[in-house]
C-alpha atoms as a PDB file:
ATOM      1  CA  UNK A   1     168.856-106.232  40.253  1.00  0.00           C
ATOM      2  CA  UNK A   2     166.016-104.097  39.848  1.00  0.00           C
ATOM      3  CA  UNK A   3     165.782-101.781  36.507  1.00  0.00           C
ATOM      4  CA  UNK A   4     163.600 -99.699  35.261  1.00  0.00           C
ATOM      5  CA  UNK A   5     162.705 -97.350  32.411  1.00  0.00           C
ATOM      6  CA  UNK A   6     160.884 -93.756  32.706  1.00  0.00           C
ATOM      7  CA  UNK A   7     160.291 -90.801  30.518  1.00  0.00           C
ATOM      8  CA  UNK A   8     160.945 -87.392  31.085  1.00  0.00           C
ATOM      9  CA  UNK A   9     160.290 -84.180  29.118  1.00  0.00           C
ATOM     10  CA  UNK A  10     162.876 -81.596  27.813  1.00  0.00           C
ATOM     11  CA  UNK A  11     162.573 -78.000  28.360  1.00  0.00           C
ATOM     12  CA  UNK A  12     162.619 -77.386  24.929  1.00  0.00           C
ATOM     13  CA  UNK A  13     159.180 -78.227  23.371  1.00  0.00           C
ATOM     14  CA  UNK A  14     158.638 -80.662  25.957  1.00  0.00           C
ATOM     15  CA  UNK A  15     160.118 -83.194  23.774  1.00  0.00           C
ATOM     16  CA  UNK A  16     160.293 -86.706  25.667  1.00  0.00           C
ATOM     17  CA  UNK A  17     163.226 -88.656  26.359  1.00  0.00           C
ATOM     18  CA  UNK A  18     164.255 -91.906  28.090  1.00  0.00           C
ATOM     19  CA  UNK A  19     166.261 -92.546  31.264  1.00  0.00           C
ATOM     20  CA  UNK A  20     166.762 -96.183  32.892  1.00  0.00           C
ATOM     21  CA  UNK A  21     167.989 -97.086  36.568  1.00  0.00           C
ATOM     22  CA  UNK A  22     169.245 -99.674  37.990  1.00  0.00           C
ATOM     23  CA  UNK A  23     170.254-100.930  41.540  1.00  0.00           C
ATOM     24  CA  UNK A  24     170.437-103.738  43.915  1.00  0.00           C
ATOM     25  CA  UNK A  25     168.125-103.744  46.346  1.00  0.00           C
ATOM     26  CA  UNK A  26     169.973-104.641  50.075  1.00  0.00           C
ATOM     27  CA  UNK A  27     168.618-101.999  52.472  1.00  0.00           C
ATOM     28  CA  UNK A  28     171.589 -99.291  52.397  1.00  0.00           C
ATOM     29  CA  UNK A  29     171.895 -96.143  51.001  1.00  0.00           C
ATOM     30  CA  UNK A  30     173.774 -95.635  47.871  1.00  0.00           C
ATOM     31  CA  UNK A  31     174.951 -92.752  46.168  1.00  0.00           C
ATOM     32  CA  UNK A  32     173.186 -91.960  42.405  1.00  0.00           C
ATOM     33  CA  UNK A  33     175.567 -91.960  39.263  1.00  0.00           C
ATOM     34  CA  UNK A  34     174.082 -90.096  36.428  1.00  0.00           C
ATOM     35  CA  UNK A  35     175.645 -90.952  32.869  1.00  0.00           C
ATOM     36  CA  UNK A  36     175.541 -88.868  29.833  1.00  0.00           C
ATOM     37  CA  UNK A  37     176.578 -90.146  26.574  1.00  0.00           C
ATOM     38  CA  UNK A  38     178.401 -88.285  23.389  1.00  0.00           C
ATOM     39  CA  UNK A  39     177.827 -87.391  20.256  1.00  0.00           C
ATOM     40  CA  UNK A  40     176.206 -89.366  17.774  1.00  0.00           C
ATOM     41  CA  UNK A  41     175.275 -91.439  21.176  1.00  0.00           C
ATOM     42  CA  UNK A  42     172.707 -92.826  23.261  1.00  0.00           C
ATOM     43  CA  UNK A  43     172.229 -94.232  26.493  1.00  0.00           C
ATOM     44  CA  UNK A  44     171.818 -98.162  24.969  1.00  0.00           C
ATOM     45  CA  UNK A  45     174.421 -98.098  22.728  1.00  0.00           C
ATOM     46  CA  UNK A  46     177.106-100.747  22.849  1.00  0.00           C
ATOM     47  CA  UNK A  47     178.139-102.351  26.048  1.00  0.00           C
ATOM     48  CA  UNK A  48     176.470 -99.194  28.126  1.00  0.00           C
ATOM     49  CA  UNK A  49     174.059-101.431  29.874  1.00  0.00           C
ATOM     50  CA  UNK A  50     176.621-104.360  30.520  1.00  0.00           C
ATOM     51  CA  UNK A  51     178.944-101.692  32.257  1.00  0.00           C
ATOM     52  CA  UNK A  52     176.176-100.411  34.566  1.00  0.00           C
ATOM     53  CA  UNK A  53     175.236-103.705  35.770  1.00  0.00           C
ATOM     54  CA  UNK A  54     178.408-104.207  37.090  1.00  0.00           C
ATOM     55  CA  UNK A  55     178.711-100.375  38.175  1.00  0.00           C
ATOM     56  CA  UNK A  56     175.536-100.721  40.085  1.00  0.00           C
ATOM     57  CA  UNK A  57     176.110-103.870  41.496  1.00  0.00           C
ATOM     58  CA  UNK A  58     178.839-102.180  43.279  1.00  0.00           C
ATOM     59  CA  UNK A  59     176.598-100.196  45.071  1.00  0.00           C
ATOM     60  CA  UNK A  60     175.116 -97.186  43.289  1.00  0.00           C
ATOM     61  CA  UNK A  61     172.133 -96.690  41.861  1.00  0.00           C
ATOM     62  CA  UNK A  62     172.998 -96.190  38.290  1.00  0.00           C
ATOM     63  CA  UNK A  63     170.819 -93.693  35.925  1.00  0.00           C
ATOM     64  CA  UNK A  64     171.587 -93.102  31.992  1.00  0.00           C
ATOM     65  CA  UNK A  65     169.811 -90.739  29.802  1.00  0.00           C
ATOM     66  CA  UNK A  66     169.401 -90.242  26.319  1.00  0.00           C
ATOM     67  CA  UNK A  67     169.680 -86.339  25.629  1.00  0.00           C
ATOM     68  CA  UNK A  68     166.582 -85.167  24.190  1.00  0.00           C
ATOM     69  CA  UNK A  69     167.639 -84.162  20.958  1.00  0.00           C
ATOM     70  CA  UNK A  70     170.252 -86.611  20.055  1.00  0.00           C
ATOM     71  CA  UNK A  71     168.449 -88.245  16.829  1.00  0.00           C
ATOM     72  CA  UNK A  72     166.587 -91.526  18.936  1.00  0.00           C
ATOM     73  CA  UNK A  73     163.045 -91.620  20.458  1.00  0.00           C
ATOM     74  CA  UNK A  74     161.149 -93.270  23.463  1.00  0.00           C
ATOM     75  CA  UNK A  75     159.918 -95.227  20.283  1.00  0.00           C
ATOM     76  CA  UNK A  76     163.150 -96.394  18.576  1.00  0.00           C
ATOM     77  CA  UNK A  77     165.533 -96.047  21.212  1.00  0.00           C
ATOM     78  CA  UNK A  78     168.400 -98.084  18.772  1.00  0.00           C
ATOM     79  CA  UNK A  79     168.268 -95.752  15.870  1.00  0.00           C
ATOM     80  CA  UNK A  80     168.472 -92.487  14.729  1.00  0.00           C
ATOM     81  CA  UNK A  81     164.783 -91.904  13.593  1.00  0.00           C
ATOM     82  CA  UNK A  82     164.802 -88.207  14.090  1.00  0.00           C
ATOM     83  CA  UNK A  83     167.140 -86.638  12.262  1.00  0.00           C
ATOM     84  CA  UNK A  84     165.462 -82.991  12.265  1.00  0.00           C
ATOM     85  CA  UNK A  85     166.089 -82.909  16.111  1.00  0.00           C
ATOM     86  CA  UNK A  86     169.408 -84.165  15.875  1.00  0.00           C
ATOM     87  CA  UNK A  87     170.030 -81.173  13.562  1.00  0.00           C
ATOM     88  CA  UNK A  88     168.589 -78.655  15.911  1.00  0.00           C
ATOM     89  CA  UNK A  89     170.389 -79.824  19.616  1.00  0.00           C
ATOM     90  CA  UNK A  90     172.967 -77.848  20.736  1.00  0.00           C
ATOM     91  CA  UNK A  91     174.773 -77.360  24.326  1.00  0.00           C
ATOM     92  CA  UNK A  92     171.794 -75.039  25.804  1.00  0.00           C
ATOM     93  CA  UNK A  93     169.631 -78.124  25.776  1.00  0.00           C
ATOM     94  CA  UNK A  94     171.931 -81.030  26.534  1.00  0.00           C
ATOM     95  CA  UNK A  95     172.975 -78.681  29.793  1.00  0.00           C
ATOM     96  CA  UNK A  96     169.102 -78.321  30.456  1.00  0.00           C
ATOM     97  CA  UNK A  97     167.824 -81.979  29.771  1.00  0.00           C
ATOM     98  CA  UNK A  98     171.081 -83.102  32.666  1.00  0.00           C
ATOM     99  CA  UNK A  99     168.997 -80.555  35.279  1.00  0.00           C
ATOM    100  CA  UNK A 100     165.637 -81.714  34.077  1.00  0.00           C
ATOM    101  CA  UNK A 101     167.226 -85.214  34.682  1.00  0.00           C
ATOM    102  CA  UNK A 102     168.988 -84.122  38.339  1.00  0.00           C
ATOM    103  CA  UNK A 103     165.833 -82.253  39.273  1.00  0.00           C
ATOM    104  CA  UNK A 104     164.000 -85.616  38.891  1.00  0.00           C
ATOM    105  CA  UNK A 105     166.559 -87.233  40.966  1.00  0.00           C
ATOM    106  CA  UNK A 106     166.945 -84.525  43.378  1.00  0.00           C
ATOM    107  CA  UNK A 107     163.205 -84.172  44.417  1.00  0.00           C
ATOM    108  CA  UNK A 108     163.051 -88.403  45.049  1.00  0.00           C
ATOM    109  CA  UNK A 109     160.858 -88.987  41.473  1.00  0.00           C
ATOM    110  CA  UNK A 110     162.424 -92.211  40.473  1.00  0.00           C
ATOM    111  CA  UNK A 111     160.441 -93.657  42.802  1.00  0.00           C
ATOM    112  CA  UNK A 112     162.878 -95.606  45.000  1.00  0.00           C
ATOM    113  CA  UNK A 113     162.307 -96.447  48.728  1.00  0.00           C
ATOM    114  CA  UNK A 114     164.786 -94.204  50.450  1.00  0.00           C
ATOM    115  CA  UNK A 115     166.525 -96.084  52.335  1.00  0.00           C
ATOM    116  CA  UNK A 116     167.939 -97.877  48.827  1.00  0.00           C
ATOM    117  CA  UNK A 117     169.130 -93.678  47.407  1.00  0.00           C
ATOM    118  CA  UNK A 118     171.334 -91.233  49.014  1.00  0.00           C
ATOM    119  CA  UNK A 119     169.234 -88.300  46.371  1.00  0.00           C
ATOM    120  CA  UNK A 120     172.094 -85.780  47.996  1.00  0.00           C
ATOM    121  CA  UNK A 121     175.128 -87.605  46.409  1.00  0.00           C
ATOM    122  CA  UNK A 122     174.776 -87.162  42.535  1.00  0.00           C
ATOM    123  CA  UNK A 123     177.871 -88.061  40.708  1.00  0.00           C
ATOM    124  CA  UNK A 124     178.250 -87.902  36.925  1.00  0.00           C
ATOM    125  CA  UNK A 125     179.694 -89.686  34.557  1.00  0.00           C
ATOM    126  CA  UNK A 126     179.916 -88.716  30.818  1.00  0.00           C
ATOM    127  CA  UNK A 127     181.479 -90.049  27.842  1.00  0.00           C
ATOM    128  CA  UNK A 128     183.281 -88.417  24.852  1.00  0.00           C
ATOM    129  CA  UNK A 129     181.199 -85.195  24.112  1.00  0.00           C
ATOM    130  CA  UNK A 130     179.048 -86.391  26.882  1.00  0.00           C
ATOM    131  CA  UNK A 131     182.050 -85.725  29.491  1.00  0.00           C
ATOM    132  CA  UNK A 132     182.717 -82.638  28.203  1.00  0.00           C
ATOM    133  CA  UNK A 133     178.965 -81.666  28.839  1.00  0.00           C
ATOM    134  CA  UNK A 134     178.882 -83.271  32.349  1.00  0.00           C
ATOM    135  CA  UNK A 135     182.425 -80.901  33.027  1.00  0.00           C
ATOM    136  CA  UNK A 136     180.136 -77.870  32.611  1.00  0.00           C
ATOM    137  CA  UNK A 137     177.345 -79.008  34.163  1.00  0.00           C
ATOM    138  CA  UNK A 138     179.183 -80.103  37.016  1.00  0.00           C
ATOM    139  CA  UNK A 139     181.071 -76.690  37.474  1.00  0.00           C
ATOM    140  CA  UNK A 140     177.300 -75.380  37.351  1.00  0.00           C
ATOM    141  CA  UNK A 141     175.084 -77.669  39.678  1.00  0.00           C
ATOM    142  CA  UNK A 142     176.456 -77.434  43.278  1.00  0.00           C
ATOM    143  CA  UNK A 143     174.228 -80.930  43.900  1.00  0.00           C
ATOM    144  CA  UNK A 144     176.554 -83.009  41.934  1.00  0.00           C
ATOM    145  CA  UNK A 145     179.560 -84.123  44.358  1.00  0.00           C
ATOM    146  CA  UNK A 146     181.828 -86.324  41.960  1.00  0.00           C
ATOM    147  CA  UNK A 147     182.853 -85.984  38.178  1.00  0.00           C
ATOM    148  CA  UNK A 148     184.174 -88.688  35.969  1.00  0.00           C
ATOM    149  CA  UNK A 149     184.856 -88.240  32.126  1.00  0.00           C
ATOM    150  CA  UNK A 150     185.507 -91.118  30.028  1.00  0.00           C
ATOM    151  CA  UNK A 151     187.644 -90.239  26.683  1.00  0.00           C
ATOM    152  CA  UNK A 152     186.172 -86.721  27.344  1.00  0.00           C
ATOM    153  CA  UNK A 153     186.468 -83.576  24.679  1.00  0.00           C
ATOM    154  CA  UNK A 154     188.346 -80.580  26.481  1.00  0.00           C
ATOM    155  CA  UNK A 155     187.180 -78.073  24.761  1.00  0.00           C
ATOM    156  CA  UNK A 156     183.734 -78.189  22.675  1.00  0.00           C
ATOM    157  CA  UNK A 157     184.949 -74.855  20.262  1.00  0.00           C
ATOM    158  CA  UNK A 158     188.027 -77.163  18.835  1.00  0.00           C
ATOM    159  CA  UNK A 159     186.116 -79.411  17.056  1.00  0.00           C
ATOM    160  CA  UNK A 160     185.379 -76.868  14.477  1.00  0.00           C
ATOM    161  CA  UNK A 161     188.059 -75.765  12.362  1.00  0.00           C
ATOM    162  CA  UNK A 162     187.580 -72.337  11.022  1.00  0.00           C
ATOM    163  CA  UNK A 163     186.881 -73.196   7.477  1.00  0.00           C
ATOM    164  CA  UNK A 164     184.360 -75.530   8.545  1.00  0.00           C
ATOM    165  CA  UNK A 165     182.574 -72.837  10.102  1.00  0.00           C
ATOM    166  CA  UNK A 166     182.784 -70.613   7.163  1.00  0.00           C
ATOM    167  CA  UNK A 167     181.023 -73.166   5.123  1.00  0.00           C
ATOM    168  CA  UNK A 168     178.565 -74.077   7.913  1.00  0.00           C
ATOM    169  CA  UNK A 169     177.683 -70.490   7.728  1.00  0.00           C
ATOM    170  CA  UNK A 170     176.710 -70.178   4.580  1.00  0.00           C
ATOM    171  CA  UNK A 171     175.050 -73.429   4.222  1.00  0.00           C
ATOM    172  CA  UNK A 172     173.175 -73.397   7.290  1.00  0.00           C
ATOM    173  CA  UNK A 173     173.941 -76.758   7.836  1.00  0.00           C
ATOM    174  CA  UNK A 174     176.464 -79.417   7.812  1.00  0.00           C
ATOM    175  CA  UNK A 175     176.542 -83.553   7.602  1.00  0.00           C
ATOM    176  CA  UNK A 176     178.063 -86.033   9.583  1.00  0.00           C
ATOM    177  CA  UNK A 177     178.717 -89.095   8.583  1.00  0.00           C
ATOM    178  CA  UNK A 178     178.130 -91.647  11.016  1.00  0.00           C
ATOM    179  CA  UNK A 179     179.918 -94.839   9.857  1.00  0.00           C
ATOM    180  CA  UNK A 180     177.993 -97.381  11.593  1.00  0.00           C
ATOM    181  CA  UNK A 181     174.463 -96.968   9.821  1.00  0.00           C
ATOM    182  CA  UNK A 182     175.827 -94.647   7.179  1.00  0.00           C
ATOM    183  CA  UNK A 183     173.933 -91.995   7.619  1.00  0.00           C
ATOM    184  CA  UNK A 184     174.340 -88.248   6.690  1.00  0.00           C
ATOM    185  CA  UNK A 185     173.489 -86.738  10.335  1.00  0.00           C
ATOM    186  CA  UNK A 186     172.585 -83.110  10.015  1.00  0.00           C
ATOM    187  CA  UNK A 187     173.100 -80.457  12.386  1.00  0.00           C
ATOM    188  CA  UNK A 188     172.468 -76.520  12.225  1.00  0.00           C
ATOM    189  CA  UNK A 189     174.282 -73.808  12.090  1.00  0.00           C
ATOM    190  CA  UNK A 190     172.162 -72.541  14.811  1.00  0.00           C
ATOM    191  CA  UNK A 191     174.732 -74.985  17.617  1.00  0.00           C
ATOM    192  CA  UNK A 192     177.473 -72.304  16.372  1.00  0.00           C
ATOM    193  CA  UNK A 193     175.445 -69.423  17.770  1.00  0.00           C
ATOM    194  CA  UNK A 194     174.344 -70.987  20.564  1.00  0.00           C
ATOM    195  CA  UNK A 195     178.102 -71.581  21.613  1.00  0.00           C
ATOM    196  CA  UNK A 196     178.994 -68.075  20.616  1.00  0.00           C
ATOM    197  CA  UNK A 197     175.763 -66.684  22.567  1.00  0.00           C
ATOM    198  CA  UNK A 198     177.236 -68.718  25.771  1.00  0.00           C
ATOM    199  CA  UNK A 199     180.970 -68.819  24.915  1.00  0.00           C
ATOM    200  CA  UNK A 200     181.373 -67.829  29.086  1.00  0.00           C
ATOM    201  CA  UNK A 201     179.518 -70.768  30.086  1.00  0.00           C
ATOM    202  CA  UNK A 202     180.676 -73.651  27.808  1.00  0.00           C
ATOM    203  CA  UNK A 203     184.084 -72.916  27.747  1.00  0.00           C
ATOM    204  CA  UNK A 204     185.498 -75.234  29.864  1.00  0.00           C
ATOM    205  CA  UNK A 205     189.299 -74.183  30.898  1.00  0.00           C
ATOM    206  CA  UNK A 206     187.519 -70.860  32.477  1.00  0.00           C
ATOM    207  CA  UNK A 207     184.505 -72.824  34.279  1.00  0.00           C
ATOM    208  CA  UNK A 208     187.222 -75.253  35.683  1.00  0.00           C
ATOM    209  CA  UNK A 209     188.643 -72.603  37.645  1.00  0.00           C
ATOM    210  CA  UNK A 210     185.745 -72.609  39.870  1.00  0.00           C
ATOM    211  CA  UNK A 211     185.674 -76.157  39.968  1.00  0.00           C
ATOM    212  CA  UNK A 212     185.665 -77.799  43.571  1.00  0.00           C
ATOM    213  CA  UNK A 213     185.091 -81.294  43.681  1.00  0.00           C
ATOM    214  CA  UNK A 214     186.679 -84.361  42.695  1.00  0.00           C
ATOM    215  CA  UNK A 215     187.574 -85.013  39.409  1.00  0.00           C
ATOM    216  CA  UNK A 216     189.024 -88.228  37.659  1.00  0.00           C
ATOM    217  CA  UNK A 217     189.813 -88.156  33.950  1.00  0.00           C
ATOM    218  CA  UNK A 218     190.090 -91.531  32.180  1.00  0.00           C
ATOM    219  CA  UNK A 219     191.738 -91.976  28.236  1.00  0.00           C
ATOM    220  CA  UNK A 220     192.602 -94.638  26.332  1.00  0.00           C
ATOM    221  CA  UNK A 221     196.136 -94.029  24.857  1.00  0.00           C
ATOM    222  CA  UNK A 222     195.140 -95.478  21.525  1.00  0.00           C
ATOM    223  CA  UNK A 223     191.915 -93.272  21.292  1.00  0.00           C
ATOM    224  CA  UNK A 224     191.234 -92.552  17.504  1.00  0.00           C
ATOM    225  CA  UNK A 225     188.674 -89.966  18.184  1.00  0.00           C
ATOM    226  CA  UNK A 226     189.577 -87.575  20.700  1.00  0.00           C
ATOM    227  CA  UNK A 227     193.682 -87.913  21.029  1.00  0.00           C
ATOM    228  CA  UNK A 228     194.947 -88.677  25.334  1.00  0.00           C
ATOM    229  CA  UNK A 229     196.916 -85.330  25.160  1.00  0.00           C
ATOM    230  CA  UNK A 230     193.136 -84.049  26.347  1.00  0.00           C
ATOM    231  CA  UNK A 231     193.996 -85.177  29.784  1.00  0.00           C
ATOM    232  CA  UNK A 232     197.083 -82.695  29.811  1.00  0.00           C
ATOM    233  CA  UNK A 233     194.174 -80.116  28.912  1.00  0.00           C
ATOM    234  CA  UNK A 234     192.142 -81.166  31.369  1.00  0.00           C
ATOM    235  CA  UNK A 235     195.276 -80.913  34.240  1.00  0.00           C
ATOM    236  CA  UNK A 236     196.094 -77.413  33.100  1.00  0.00           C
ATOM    237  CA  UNK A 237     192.527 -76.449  33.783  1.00  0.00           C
ATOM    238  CA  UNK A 238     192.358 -78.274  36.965  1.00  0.00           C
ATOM    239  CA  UNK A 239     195.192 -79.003  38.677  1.00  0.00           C
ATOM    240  CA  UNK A 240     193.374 -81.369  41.172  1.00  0.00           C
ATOM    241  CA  UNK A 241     192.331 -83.525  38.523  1.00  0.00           C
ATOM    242  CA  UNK A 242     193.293 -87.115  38.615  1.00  0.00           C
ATOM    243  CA  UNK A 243     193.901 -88.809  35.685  1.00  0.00           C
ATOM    244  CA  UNK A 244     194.265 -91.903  34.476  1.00  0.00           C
ATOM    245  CA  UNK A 245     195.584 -93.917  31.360  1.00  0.00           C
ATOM    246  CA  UNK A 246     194.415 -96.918  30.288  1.00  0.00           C
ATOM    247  CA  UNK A 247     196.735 -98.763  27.600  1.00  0.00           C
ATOM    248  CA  UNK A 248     196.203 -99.861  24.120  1.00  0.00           C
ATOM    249  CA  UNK A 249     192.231 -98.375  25.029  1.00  0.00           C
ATOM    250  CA  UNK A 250     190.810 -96.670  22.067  1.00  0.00           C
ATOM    251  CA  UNK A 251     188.262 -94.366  22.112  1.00  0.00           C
ATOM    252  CA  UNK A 252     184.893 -96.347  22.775  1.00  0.00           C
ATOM    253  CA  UNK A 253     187.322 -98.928  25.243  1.00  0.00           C
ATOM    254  CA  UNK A 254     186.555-102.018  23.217  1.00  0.00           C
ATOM    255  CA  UNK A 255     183.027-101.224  23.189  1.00  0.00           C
ATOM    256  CA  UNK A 256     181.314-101.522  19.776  1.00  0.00           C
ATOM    257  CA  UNK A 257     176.983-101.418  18.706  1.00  0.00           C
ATOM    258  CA  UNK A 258     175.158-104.116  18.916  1.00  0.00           C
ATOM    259  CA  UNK A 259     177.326-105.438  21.823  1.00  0.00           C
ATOM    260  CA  UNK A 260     176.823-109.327  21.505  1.00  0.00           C
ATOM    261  CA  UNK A 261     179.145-110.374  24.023  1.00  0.00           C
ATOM    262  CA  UNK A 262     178.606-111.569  27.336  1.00  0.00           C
ATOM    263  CA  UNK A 263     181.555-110.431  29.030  1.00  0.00           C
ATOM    264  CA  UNK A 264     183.585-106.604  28.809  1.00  0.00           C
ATOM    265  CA  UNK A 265     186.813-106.299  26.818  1.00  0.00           C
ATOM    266  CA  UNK A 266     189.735-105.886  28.963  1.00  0.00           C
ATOM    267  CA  UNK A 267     189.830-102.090  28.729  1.00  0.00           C
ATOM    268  CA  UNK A 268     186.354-101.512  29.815  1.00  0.00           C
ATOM    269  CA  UNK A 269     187.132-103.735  32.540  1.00  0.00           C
ATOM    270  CA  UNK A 270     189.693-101.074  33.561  1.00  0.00           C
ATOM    271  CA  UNK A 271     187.711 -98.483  33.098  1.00  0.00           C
ATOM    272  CA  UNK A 272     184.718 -99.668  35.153  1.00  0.00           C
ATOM    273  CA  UNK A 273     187.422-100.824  37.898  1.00  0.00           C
ATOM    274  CA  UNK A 274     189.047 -97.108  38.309  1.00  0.00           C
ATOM    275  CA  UNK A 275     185.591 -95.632  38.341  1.00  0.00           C
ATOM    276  CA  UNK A 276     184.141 -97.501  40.773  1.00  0.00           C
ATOM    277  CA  UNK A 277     187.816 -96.849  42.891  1.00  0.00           C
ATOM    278  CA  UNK A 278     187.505 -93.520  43.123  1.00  0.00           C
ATOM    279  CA  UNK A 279     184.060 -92.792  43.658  1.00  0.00           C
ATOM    280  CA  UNK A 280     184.194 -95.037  46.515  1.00  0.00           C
ATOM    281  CA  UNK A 281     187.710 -93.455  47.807  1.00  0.00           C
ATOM    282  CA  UNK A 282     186.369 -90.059  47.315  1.00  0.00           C
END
């Protein structure tokens, strides 16, 4: 399999940020997959890499990004060393790295012979956050042809309850607690009025309804984070959605950071087995 790593810049300060691909080289065309990981994520975390081997060796050329402002660098792509861009990301820039990311693809930059890449069939794939994010991009960018959310947030306002917002406000900032390295991840107030400056464009039951492609929704039913009833959202937005339940899968589907092992837990084998079905049926 060949892999390789490349650096891009964001639109925003022209801050770098890391992308990988990976493919097997056999002389046919394949179509690009483009993931996008969540919150408090990053495109090497856990058993990401294990799951696009075996995506890619079923013939795609797989891509993963880390969004530009999601606390990691080109530097120390394991661990949150930048905490003051962490605090200042926000949807406007996720949504731009993605295009700064399909533009790349889209104009043949990573490089690969072209006989290996079909650049015209971009599908993405986006986890947690992440799949809300790819939703919206996806209802945006006409050149990506498939969607598929893993464990995917329906609806990026709900995540904020009101009094948390009131505080927010008049703190300017609030703290996350991320319970694998412990610690206190900050993040702006200024992601609340980006939202509320593009409330048309991120809310994702009204860009849905211009949605045209196909669409497959994957949950665990044991997800801790973001509860399976989000795939009922996701059919009332789209009734064309397909969606899919995987049993007894929790939010991360068995996944956890540093993944050790050498083979996928049972419900990540699901989940890579009804991706790969239906972007290969569809």
């Amino acid at each position: 399999m060949i892999k390789k790593e490349i650096i891009l810049h964001s639109k925003h300060n022209q801050r770098p940020f890391s992308a990988d691909f990976r493919f097997m080289a056999n002389g046919q065309s394949k179509p690009v997959i483009l993931f996008i990981h969540g919150f408090k994520g990053f495109k090497d975390a856990m058993h990401f890499n294990a799951m696009a081997d075996q995506i890619a060796e079923a013939g795609f050329v797989y891509v993963k990004m880390n969004l530009s402002h999601n606390g990691v660098t080109p530097d120390y792509p394991l661990d949150f060393v930048d905490l003051e861009a962490f605090a200042n990301n926000n949807f406007t820039i996720e949504l731009d790295d993605i295009e700064v990311m399909i533009d790349h693809i889209s104009n043949d930059m990573l490089a690969i012979a072209k006989k290996e890449v079909d650049t015209s069939a971009i599908y993405l794939i986006g986890h947690s956050r992440g799949g809300a994010v790819a939703v919206l991009k996806a209802c945006e960018d006409s050149r990506v042809r498939r969607l598929v959310t893993w464990a995917a947030v329906p609806d990026l306002e709900a995540f904020w309850s009101d009094s948390f917002v009131e505080t927010w406000k008049e703190k300017g900032v609030q703290y996350i607690k991320n319970a694998r390295t412990m610690q206190e991840m900050p993040m702006n107030y200024q992601i609340v009025e980006d939202f509320e400056n593009n409330s048309a464009r991120f809310t994702i039951g009204s860009q849905l309804t211009k949605f045209k492609i196909p669409f497959l929704a994957i949950h665990g039913t044991e997800d801790e984070t973001v509860p399976v009833e989000s795939l009922l959202m996701f059919k009332s937005f789209y009734p064309d959605v397909i969606r899919k339940k995987i049993e007894g899968g929790g939010h991360t589907f068995g996944g956890k950071h540093p993944w050790t092992e050498t083979v996928l837990p049972e419900h990540s084998e699901q989940l890579v087995k009804e991706t790969i079905s239906f972007l290969k049926a569809h």
